[in-house]
PDB file of N, CA and C in Angstrom:
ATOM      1  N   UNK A   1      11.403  44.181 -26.894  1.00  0.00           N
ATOM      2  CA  UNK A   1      10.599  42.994 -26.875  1.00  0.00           C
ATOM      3  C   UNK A   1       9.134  43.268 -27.178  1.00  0.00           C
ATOM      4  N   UNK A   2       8.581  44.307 -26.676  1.00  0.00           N
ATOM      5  CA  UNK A   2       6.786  44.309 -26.860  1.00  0.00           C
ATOM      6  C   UNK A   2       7.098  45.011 -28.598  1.00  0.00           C
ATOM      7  N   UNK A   3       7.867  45.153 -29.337  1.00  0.00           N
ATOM      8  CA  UNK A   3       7.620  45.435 -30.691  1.00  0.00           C
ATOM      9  C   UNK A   3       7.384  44.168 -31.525  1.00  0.00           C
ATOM     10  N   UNK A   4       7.641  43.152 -30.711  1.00  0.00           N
ATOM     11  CA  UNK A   4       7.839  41.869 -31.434  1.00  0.00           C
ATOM     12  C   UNK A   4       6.329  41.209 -31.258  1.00  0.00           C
ATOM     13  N   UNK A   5       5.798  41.253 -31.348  1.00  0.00           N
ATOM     14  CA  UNK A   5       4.028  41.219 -31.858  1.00  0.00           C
ATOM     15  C   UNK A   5       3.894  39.735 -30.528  1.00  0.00           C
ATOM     16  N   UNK A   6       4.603  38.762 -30.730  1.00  0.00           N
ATOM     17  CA  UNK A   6       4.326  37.408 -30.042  1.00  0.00           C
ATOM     18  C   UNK A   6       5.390  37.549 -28.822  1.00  0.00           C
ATOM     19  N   UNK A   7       6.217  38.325 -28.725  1.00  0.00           N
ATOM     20  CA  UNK A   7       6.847  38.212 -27.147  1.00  0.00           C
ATOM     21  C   UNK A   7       6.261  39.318 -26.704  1.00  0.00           C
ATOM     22  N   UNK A   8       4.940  40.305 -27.100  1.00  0.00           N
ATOM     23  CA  UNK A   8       5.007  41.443 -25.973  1.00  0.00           C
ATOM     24  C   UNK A   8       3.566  40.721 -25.809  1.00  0.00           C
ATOM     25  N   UNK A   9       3.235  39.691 -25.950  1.00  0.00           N
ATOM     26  CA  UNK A   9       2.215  38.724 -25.572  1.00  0.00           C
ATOM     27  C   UNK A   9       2.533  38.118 -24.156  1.00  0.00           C
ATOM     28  N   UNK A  10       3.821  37.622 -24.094  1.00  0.00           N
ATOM     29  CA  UNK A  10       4.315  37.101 -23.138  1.00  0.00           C
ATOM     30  C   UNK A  10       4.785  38.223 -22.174  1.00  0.00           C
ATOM     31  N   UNK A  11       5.482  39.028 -22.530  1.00  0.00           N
ATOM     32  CA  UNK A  11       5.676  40.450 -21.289  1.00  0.00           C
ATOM     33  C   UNK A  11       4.407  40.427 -20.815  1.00  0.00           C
ATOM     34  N   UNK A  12       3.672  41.108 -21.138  1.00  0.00           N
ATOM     35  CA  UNK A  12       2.248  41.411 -21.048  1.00  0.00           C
ATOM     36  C   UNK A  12       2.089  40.585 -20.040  1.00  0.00           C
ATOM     37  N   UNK A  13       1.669  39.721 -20.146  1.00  0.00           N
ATOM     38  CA  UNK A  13       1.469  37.970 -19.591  1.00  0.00           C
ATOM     39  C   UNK A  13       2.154  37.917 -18.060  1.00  0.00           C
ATOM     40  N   UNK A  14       3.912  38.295 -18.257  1.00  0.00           N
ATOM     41  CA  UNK A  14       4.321  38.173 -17.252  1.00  0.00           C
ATOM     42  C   UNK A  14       4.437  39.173 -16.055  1.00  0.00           C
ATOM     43  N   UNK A  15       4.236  40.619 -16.833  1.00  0.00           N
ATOM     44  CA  UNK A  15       4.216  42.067 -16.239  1.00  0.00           C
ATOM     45  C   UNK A  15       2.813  42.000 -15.436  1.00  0.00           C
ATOM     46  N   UNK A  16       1.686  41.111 -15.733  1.00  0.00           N
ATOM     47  CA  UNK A  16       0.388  41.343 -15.252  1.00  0.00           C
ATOM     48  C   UNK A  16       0.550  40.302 -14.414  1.00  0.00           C
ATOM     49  N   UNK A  17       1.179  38.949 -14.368  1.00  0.00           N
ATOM     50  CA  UNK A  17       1.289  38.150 -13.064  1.00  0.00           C
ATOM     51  C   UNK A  17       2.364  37.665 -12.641  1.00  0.00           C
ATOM     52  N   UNK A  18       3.420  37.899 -12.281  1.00  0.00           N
ATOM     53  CA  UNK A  18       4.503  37.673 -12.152  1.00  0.00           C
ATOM     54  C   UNK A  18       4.671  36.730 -11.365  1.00  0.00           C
ATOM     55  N   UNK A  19       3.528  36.502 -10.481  1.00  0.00           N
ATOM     56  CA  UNK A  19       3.664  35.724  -9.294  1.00  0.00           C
ATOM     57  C   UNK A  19       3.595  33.744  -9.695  1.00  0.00           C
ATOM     58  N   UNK A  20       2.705  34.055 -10.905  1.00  0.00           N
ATOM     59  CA  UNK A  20       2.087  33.292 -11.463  1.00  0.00           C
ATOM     60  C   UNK A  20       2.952  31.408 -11.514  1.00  0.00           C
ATOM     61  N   UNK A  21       3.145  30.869 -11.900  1.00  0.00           N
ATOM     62  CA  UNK A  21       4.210  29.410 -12.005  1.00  0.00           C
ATOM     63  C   UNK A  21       4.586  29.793 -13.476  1.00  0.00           C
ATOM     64  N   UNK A  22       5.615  30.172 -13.594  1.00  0.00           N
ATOM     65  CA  UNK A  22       6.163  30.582 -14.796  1.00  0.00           C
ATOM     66  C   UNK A  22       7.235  28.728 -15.344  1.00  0.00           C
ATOM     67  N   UNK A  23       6.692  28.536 -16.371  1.00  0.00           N
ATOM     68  CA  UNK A  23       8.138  27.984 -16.977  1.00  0.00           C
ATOM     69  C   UNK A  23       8.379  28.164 -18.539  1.00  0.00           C
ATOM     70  N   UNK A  24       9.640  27.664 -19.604  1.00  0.00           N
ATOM     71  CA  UNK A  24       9.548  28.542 -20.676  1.00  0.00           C
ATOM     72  C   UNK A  24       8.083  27.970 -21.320  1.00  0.00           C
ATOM     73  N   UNK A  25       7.712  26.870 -21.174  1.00  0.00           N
ATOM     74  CA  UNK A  25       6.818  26.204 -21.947  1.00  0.00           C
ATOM     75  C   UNK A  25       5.098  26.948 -21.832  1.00  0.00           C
ATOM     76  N   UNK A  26       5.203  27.901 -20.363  1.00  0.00           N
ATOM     77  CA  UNK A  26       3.789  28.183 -20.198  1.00  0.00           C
ATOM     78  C   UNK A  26       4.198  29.397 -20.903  1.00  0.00           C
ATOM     79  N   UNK A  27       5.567  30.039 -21.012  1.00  0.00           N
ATOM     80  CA  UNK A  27       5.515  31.586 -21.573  1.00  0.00           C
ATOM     81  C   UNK A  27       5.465  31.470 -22.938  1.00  0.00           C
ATOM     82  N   UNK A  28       6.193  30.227 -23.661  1.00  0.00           N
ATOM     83  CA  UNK A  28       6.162  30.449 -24.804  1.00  0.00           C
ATOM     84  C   UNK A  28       4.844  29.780 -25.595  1.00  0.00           C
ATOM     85  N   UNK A  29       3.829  28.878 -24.670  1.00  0.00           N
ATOM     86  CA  UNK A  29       2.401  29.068 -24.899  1.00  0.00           C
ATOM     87  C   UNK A  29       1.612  30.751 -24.656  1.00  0.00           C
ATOM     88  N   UNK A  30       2.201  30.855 -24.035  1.00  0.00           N
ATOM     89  CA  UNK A  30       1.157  32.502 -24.146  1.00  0.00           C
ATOM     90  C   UNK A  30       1.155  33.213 -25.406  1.00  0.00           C
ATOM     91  N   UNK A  31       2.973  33.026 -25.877  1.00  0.00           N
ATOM     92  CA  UNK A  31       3.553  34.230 -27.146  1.00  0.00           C
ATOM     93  C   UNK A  31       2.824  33.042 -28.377  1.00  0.00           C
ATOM     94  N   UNK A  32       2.889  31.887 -28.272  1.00  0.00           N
ATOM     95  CA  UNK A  32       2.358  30.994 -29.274  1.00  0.00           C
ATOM     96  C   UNK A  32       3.769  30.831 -30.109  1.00  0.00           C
ATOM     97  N   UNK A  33       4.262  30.096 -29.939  1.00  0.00           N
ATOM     98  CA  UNK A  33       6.045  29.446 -30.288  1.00  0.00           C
ATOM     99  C   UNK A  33       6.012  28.785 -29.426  1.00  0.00           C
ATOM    100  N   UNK A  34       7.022  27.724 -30.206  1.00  0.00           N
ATOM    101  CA  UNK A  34       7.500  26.336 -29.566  1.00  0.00           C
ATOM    102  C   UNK A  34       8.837  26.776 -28.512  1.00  0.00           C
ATOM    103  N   UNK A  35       8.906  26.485 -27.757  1.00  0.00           N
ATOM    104  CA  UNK A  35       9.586  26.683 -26.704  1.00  0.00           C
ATOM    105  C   UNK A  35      11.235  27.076 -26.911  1.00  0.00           C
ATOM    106  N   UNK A  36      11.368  26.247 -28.079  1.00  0.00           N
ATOM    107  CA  UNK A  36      12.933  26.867 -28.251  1.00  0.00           C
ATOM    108  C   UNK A  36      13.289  28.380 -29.409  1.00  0.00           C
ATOM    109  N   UNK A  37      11.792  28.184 -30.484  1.00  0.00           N
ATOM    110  CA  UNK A  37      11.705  29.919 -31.141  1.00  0.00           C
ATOM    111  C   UNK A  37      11.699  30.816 -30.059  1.00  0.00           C
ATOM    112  N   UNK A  38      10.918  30.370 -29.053  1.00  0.00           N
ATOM    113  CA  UNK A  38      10.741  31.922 -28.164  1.00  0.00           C
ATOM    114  C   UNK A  38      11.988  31.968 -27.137  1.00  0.00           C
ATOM    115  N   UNK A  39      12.582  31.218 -26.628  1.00  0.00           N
ATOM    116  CA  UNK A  39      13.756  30.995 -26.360  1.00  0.00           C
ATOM    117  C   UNK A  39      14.849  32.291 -26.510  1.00  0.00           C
ATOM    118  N   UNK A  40      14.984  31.555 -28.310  1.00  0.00           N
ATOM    119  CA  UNK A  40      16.052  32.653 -29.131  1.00  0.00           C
ATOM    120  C   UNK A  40      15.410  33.294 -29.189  1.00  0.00           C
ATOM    121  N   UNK A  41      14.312  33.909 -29.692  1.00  0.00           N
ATOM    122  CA  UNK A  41      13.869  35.071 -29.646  1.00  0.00           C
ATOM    123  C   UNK A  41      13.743  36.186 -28.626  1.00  0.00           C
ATOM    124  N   UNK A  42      13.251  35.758 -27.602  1.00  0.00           N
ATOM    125  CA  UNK A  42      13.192  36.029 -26.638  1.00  0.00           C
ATOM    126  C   UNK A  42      15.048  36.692 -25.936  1.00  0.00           C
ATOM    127  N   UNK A  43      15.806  35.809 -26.506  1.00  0.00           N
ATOM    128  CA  UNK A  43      17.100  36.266 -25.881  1.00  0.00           C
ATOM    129  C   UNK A  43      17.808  37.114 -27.018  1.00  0.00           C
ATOM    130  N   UNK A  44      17.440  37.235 -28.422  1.00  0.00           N
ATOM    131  CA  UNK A  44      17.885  37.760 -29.214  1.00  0.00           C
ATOM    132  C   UNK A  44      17.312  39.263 -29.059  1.00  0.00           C
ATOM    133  N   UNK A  45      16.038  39.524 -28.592  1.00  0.00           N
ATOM    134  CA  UNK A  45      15.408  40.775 -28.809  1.00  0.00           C
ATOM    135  C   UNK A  45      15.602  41.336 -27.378  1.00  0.00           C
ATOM    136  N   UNK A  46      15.704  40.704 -26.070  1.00  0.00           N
ATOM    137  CA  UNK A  46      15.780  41.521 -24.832  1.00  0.00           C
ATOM    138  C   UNK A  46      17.485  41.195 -24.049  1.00  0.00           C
ATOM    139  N   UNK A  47      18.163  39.857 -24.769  1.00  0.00           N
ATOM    140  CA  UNK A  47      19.334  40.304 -24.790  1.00  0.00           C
ATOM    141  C   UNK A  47      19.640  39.686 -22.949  1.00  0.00           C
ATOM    142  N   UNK A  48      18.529  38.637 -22.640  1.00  0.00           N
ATOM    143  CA  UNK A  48      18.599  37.631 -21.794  1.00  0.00           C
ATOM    144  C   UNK A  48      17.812  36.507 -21.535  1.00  0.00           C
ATOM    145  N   UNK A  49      17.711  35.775 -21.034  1.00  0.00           N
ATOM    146  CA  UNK A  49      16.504  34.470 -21.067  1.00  0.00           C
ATOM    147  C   UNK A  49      15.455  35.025 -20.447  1.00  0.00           C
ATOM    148  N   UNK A  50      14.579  34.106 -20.418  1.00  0.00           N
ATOM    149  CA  UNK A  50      13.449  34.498 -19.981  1.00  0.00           C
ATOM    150  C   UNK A  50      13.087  34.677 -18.842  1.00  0.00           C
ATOM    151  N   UNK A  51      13.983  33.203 -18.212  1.00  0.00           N
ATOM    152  CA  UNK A  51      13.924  33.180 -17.013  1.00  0.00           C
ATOM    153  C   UNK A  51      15.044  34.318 -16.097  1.00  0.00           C
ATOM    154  N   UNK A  52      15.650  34.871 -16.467  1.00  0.00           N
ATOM    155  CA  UNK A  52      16.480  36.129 -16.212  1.00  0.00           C
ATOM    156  C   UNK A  52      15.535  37.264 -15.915  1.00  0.00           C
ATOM    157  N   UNK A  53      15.010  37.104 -17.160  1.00  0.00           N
ATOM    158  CA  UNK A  53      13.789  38.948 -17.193  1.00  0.00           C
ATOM    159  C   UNK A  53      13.178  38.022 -15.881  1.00  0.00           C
ATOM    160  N   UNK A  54      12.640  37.032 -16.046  1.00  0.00           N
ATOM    161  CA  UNK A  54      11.621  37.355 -14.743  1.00  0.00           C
ATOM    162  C   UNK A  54      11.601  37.611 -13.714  1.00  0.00           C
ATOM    163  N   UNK A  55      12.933  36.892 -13.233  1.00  0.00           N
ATOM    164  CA  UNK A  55      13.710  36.983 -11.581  1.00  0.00           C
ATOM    165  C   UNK A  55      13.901  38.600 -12.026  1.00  0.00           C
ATOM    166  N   UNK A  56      14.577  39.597 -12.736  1.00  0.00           N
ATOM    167  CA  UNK A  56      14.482  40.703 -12.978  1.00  0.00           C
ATOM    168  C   UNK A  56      13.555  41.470 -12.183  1.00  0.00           C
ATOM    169  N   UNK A  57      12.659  41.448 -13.143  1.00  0.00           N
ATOM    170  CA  UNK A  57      11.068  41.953 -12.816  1.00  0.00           C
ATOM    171  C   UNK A  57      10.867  41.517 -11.613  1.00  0.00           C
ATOM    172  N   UNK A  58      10.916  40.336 -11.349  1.00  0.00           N
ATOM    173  CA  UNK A  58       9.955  39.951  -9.718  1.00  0.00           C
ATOM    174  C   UNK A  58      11.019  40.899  -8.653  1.00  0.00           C
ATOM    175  N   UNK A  59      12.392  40.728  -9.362  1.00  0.00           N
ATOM    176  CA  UNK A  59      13.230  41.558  -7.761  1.00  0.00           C
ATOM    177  C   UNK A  59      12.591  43.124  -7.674  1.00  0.00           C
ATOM    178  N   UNK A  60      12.692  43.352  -9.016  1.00  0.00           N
ATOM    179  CA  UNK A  60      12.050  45.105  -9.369  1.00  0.00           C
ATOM    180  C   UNK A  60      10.291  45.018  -8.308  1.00  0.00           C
ATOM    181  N   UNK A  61       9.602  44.662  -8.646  1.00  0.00           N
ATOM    182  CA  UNK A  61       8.829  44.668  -7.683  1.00  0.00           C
ATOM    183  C   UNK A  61       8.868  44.269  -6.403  1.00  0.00           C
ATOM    184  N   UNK A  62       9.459  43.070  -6.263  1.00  0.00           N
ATOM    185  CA  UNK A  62      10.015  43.295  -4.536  1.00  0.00           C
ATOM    186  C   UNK A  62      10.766  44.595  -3.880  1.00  0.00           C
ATOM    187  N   UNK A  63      11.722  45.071  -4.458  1.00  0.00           N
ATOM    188  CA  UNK A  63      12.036  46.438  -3.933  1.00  0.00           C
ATOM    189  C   UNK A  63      11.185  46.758  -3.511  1.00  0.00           C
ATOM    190  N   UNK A  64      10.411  47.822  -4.068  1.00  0.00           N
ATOM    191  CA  UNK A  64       9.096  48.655  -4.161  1.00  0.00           C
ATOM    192  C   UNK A  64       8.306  47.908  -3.066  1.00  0.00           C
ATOM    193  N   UNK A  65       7.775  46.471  -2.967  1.00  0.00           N
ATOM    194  CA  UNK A  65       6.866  46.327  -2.124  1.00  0.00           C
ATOM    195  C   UNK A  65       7.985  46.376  -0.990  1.00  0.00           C
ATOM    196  N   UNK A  66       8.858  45.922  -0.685  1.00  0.00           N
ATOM    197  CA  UNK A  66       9.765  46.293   0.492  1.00  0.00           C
ATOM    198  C   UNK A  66       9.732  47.964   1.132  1.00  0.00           C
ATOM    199  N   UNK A  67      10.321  48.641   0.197  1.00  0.00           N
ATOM    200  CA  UNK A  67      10.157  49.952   0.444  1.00  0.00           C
ATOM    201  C   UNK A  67       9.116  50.573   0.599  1.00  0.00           C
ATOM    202  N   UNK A  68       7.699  49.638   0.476  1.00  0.00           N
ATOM    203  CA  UNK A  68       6.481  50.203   0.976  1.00  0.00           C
ATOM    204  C   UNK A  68       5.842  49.909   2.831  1.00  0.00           C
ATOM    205  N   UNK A  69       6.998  48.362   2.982  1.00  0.00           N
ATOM    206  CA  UNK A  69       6.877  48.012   4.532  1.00  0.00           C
ATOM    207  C   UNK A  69       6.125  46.894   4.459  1.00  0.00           C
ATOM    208  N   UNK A  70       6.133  46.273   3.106  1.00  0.00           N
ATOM    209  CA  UNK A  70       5.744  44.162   3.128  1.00  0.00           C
ATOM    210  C   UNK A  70       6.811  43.913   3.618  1.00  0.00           C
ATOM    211  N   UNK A  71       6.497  42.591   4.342  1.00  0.00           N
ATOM    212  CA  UNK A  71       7.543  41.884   4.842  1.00  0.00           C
ATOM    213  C   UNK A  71       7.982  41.120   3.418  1.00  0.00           C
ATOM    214  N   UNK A  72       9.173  40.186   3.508  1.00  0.00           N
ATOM    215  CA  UNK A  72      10.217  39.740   3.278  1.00  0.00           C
ATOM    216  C   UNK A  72       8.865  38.499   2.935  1.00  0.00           C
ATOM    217  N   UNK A  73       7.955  37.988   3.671  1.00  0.00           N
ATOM    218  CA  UNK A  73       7.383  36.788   3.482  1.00  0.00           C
ATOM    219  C   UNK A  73       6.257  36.974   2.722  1.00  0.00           C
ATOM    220  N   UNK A  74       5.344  38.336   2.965  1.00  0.00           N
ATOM    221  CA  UNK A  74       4.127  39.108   1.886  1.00  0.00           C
ATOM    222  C   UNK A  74       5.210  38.852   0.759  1.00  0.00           C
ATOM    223  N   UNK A  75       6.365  39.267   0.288  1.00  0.00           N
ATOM    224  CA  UNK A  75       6.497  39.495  -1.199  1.00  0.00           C
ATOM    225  C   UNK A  75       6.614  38.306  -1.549  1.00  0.00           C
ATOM    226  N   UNK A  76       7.266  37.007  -0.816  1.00  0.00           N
ATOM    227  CA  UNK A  76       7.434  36.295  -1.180  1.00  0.00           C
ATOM    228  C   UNK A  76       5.838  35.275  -1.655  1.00  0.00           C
ATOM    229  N   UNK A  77       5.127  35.674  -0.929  1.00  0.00           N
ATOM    230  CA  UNK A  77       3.949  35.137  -1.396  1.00  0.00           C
ATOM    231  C   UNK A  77       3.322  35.465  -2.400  1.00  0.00           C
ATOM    232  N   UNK A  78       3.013  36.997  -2.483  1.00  0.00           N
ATOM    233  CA  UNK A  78       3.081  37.665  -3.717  1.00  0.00           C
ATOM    234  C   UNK A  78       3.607  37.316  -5.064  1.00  0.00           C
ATOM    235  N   UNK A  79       5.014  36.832  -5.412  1.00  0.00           N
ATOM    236  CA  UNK A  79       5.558  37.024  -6.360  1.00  0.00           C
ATOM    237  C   UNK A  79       6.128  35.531  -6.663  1.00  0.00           C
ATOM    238  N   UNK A  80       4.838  34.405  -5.797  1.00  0.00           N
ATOM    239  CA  UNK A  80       5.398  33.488  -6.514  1.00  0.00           C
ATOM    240  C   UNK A  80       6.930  32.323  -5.985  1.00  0.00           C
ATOM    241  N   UNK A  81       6.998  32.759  -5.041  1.00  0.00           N
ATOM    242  CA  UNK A  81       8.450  32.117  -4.367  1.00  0.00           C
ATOM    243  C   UNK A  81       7.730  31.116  -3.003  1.00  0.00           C
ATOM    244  N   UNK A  82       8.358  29.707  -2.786  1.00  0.00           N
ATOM    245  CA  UNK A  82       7.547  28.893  -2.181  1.00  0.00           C
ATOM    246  C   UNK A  82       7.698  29.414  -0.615  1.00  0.00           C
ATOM    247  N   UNK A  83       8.702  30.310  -0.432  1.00  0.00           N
ATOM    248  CA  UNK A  83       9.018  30.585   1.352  1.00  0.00           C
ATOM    249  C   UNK A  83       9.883  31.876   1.154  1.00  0.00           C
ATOM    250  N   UNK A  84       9.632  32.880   2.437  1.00  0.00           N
ATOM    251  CA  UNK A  84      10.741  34.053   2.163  1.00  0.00           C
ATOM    252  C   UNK A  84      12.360  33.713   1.965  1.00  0.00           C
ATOM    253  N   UNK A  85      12.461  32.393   3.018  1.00  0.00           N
ATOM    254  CA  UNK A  85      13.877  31.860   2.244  1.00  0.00           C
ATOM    255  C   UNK A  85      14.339  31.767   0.819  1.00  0.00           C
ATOM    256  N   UNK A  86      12.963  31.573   0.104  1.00  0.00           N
ATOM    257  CA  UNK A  86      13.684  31.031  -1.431  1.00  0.00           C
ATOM    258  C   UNK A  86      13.492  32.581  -2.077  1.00  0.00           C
ATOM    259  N   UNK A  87      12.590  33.512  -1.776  1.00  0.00           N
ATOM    260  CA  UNK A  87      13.181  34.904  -2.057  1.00  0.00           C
ATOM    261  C   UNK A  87      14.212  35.741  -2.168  1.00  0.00           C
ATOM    262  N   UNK A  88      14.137  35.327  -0.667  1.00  0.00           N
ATOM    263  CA  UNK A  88      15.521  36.492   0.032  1.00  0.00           C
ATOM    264  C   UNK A  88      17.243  35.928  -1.086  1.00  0.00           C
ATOM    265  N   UNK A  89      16.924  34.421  -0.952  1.00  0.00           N
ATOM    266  CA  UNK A  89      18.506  33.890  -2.014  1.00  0.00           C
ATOM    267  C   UNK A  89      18.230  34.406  -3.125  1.00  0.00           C
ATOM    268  N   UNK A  90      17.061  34.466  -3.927  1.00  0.00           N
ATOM    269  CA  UNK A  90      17.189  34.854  -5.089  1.00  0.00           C
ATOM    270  C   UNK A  90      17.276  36.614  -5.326  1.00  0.00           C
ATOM    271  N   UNK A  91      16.963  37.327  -4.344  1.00  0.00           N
ATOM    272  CA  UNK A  91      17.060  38.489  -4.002  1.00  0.00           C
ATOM    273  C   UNK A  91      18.686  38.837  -4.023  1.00  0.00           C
ATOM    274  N   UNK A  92      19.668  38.034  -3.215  1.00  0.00           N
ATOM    275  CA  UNK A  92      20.775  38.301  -2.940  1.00  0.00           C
ATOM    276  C   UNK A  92      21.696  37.655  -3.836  1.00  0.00           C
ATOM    277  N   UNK A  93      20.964  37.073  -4.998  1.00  0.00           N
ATOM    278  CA  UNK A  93      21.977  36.024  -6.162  1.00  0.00           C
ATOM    279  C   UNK A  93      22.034  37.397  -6.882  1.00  0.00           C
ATOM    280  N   UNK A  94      20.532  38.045  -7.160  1.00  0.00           N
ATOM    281  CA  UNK A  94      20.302  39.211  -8.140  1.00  0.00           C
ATOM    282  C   UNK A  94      20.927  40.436  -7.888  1.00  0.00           C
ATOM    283  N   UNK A  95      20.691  40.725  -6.856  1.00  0.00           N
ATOM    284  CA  UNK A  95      21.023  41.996  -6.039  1.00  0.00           C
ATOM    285  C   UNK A  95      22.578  42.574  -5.253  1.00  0.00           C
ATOM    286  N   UNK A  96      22.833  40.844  -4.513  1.00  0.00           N
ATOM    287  CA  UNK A  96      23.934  41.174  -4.016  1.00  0.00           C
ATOM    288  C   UNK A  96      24.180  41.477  -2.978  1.00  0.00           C
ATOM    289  N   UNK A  97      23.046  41.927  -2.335  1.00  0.00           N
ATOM    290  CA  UNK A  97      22.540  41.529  -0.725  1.00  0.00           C
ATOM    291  C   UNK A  97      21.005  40.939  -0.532  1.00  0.00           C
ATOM    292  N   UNK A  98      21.054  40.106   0.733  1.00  0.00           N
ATOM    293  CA  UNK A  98      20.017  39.930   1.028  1.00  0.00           C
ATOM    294  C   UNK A  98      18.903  41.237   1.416  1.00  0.00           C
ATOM    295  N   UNK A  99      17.268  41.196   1.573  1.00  0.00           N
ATOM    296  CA  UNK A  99      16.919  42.122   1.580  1.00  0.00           C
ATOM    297  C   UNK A  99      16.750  42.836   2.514  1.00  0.00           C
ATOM    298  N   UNK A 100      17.069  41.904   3.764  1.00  0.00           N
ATOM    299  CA  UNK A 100      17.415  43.021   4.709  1.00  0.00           C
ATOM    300  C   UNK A 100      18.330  44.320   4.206  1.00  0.00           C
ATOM    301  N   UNK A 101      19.281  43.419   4.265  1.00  0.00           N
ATOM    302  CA  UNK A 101      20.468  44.445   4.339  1.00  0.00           C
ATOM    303  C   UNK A 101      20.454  45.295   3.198  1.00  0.00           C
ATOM    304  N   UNK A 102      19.920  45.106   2.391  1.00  0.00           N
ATOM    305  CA  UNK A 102      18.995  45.972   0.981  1.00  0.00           C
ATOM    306  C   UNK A 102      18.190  47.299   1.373  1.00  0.00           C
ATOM    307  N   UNK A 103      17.534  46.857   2.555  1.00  0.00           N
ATOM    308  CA  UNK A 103      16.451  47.695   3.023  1.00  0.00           C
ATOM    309  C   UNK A 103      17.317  48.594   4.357  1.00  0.00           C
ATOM    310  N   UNK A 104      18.390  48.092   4.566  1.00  0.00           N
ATOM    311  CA  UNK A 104      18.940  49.007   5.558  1.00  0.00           C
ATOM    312  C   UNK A 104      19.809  50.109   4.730  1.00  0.00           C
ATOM    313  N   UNK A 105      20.015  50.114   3.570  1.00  0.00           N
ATOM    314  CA  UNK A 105      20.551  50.780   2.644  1.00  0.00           C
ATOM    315  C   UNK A 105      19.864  52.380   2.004  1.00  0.00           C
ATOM    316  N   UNK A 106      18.370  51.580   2.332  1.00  0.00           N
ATOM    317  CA  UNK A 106      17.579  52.817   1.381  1.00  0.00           C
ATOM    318  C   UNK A 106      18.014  53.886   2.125  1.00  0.00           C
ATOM    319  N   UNK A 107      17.370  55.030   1.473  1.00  0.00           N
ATOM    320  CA  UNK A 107      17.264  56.403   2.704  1.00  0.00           C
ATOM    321  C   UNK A 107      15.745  56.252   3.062  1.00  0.00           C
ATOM    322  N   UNK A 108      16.121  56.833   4.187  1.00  0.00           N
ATOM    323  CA  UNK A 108      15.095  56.625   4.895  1.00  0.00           C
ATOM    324  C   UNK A 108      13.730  58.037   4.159  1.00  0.00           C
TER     325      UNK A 108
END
């Protein structure tokens, strides 16, 4: 995707705020395409939607801030989610457990 001159506009974009109110219309204003070019594009070159990579990315950094000892409600504030409830589900849609039980997993 960042070889593609107008979606590594939007990575960029989303890698630097993830937390941010994402929808396709603000990402595919960033890359500069109409909402349904960056769309396909977007799913043709990374091979999922957009909104996929992001929940992606945001879980990838929740790990990490988890495994650093944020709570469940810091990340959720962090990254953009209205309550640790609406985290933790999207944590366990992605993941497959909630993050507790995620975090009882690591090694210590």
């Amino acid at each position: 995707g960042l070889a593609h001159p107008k979606l590594a506009r939007a990575l960029t974009a989303l890698h630097e705020t993830p937390g941010a109110t994402w929808s396709l219309e603000s990402m595919a204003g960033v890359a500069g395409m109409s909402r349904s070019a960056f769309a396909a594009a977007f799913r043709q070159h990374l091979g999922q939607t957009p909104a996929e990579y992001l929940v992606c990315w945001r879980m990838s950094i929740a790990q990490t801030l988890l495994r650093r000892g944020a709570s469940v409600k810091t990340v959720s504030d962090e990254l953009g989610y209205a309550s640790a409830s609406s985290l933790s589900r999207a944590f366990a849609q992605t993941l497959g457990v909630s993050p507790r039980a995620w975090l009882k997993r690591q090694p210590a």
